[in-house]
Protein backbone atom coordinates (compact mmCIF):
# COMPACT_ATOMS: atom_id res chain seq x y z
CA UNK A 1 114.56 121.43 133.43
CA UNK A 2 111.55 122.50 135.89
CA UNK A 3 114.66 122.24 138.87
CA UNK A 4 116.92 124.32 137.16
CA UNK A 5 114.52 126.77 136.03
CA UNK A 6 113.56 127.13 140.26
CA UNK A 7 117.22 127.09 141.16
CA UNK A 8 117.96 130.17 138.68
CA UNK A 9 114.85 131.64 139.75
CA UNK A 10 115.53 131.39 143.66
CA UNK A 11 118.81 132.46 143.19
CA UNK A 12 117.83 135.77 141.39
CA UNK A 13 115.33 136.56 144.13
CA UNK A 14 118.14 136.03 146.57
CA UNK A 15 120.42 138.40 144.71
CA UNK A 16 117.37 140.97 144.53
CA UNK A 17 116.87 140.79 148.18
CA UNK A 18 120.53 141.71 148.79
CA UNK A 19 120.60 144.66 145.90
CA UNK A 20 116.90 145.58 145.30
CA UNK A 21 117.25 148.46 143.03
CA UNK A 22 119.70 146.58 140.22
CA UNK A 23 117.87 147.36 137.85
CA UNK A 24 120.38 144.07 135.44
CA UNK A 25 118.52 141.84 138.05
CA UNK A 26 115.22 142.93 137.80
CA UNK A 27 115.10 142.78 134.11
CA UNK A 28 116.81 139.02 133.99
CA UNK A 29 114.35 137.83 136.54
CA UNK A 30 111.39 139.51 134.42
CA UNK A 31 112.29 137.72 131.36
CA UNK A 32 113.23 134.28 133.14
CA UNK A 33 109.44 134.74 134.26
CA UNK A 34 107.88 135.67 130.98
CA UNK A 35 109.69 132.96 129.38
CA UNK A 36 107.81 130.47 131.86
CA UNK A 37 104.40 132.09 130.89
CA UNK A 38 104.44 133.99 134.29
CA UNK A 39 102.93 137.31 132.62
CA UNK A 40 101.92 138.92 135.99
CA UNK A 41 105.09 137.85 137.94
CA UNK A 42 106.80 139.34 135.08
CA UNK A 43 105.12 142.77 135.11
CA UNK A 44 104.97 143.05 139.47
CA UNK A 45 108.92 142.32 139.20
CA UNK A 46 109.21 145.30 136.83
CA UNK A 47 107.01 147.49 138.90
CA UNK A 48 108.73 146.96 142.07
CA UNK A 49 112.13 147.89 140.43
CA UNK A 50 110.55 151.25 138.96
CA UNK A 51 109.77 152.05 142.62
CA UNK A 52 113.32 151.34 143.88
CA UNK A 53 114.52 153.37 140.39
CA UNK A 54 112.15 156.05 139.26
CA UNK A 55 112.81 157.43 135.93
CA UNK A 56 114.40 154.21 134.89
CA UNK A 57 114.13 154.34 131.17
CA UNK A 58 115.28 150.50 130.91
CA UNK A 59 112.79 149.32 133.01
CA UNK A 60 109.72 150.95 131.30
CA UNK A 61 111.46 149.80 128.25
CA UNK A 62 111.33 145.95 129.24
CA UNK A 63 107.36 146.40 130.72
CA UNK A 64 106.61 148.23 126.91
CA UNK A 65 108.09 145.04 125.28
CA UNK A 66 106.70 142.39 127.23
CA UNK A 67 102.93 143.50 126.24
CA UNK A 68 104.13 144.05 122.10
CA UNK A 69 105.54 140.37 122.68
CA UNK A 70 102.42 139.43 124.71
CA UNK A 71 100.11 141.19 121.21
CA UNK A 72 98.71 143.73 123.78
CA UNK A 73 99.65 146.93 121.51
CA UNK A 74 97.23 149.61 123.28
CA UNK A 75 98.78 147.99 126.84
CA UNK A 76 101.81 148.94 125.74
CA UNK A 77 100.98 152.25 124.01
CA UNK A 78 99.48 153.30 127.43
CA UNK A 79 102.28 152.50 128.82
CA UNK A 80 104.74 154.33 126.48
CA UNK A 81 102.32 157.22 127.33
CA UNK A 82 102.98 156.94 131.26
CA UNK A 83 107.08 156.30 130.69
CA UNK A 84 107.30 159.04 128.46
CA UNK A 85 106.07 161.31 130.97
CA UNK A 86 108.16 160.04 133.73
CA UNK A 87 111.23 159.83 130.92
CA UNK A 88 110.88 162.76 128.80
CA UNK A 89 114.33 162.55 127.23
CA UNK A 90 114.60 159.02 127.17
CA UNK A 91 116.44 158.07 123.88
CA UNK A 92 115.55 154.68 124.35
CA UNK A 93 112.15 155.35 124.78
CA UNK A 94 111.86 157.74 121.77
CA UNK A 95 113.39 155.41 119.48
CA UNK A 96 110.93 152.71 120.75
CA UNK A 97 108.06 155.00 120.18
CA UNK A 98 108.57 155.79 116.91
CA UNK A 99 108.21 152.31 115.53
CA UNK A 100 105.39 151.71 118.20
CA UNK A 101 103.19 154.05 116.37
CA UNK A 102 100.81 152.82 113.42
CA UNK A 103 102.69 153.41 110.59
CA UNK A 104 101.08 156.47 109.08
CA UNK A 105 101.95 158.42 112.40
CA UNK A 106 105.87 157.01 112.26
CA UNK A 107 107.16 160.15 110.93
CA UNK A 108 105.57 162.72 113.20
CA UNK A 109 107.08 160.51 115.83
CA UNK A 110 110.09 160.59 114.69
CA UNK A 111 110.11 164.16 114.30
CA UNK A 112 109.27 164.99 117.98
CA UNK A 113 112.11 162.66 119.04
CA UNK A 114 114.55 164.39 117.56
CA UNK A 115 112.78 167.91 118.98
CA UNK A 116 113.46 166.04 122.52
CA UNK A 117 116.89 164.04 121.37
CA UNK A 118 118.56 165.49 118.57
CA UNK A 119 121.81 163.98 119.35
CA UNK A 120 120.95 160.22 121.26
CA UNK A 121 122.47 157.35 118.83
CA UNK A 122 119.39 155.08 119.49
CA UNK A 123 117.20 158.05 118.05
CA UNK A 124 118.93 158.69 115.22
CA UNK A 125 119.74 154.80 114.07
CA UNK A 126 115.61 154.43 114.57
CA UNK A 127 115.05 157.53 111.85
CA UNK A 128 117.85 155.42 109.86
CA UNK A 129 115.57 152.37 109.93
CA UNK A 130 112.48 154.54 109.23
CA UNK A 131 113.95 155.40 106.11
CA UNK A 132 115.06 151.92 105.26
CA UNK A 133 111.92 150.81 105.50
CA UNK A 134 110.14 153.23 103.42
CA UNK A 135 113.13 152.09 100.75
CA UNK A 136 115.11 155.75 101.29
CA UNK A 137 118.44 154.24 100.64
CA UNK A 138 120.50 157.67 100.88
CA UNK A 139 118.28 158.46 103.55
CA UNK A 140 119.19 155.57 105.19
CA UNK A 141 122.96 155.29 104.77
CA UNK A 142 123.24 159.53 105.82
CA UNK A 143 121.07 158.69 109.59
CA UNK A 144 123.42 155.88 109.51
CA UNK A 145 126.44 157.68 109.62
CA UNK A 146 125.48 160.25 111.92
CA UNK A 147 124.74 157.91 114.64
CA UNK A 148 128.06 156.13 114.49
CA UNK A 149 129.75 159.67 113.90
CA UNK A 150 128.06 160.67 117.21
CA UNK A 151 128.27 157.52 119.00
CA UNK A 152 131.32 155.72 117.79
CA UNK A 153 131.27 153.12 120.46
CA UNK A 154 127.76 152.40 119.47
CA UNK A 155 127.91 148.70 118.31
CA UNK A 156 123.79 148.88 117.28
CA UNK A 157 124.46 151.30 115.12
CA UNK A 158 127.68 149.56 113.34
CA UNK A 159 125.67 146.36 113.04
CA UNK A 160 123.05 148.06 111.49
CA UNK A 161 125.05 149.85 109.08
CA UNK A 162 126.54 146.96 107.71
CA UNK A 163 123.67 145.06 107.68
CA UNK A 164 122.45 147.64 105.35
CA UNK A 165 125.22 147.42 103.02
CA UNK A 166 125.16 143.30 102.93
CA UNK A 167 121.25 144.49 101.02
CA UNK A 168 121.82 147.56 99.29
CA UNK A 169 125.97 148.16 98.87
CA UNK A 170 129.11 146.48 97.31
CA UNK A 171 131.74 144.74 98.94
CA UNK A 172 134.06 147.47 98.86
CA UNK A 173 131.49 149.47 101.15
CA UNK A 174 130.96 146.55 103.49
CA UNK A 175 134.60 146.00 103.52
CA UNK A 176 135.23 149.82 104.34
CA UNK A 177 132.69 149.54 107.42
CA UNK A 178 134.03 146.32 108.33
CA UNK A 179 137.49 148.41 108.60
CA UNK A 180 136.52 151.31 110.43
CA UNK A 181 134.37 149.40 112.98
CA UNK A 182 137.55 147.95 114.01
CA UNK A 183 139.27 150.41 114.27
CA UNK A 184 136.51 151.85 117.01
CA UNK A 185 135.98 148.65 118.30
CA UNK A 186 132.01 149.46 119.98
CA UNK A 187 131.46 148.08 123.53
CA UNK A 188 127.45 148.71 123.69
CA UNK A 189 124.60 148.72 122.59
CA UNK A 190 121.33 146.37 123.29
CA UNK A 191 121.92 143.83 120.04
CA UNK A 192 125.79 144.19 120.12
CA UNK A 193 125.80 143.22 123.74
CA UNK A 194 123.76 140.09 123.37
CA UNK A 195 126.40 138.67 121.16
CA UNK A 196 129.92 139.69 122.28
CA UNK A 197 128.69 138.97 125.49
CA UNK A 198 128.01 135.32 124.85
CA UNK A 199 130.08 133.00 126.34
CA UNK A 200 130.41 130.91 123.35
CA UNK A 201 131.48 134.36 122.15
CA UNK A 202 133.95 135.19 124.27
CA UNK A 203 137.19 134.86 121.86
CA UNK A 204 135.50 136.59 119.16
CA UNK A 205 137.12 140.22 117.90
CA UNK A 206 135.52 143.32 116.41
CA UNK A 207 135.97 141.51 112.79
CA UNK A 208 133.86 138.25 113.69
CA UNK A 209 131.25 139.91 115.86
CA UNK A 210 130.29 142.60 113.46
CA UNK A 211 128.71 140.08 110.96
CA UNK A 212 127.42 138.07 113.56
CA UNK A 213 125.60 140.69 114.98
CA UNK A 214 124.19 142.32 111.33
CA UNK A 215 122.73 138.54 110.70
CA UNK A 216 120.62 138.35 113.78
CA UNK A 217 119.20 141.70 112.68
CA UNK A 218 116.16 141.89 110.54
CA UNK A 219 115.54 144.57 108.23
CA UNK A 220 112.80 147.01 109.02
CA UNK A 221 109.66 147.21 107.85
């Protein structure tokens, strides 16, 4: 195990030396090193790669998560602060914010995100989840359908929305999103991706993945 981990991990580096501002390598070499308990090595790799990419939303993204993972919240509030100002119309980053914030400020949050993003899917499915978790079922199922209306090719968003209506619909409503998801057939998105591009995946249509992808999703809270 401790010789393949080294072989993966040399190879990375390799490919990094050869294309040192992919920002795909950079974030699969940061995990494969937080995963190992390699904290700093994780953080330097991510630094580096937001010198090669300035305003790389995705990058700050990855450095934000690894402290919430690592249960260093005012780490990775400071850093939201710094990425925000390098990023001010990140999507990504705004949707990440909102839930980032202590609960009683969530709202607020939300509010300036749509101020700076009105119109990014990621910002509008986080104000969907807001209101799920504050139990706003119409809420929830409107912010839902704007982000898929706005982003059809959204797959977060799709997963989401059905994952909603395996809690709170009927089966005629999850059968209805089922429909028109196929119909789209979404190519992105950060949860949609990690399952339809899984190799053990790889046969899988719109009609399996969609319910794959709503069960690895938890409901917010």
């Amino acid at each position: 195990m401790l010789v393949r981990y080294y072989h993966i991990m040399f190879g990375l580096m390799e490919q990094i030396k050869k294309c040192p501002a992919s920002i795909p390598l950079r974030l699969l070499l940061s995990r494969l090193e937080e995963k190992a308990g390699h904290l700093t090595k994780a953080r330097s790799v991510l630094e580096k790669g937001r010198l090669k990419n300035p305003q790389c939303p995705e990058l700050w993204l990855e450095a934000i998560r690894i402290e919430v993972r690592g249960g260093k919240q005012n780490i990775a509030m400071t850093l939201m602060a710094k990425a925000m100002q390098e990023c001010p119309n990140s999507g990504i980053l705004w949707a990440e914010a909102i839930f980032l914030a202590p609960r009683p400020q969530r709202k607020s949050r939300s509010v300036d995100a749509l101020k700076k993003c009105e119109h990014d899917p990621h910002v509008l499915l986080a104000v969907a989840k807001l209101f799920w978790a504050e139990h706003k079922t119409s809420k929830c199922k409107e912010w839902l359908a704007r982000a898929v209306k706005i982003d059809p090719d959204f797959g977060d968003a799709w997963a989401y929305k059905y994952r909603f209506e395996l809690q709170h619909g009927t089966e005629e409503q999850q059968e209805a999103i089922l429909k028109s998801c196929i119909k789209t057939e979404p190519r992105h998105g950060e949860m949609w991706c990690l399952v339809s591009k899984n190799i053990k995946n790889w046969r899988q249509h719109t009609d399996e993945l969609l319910p794959i992808v709503a069960k690895t999703l938890t409901p917010p809270v």
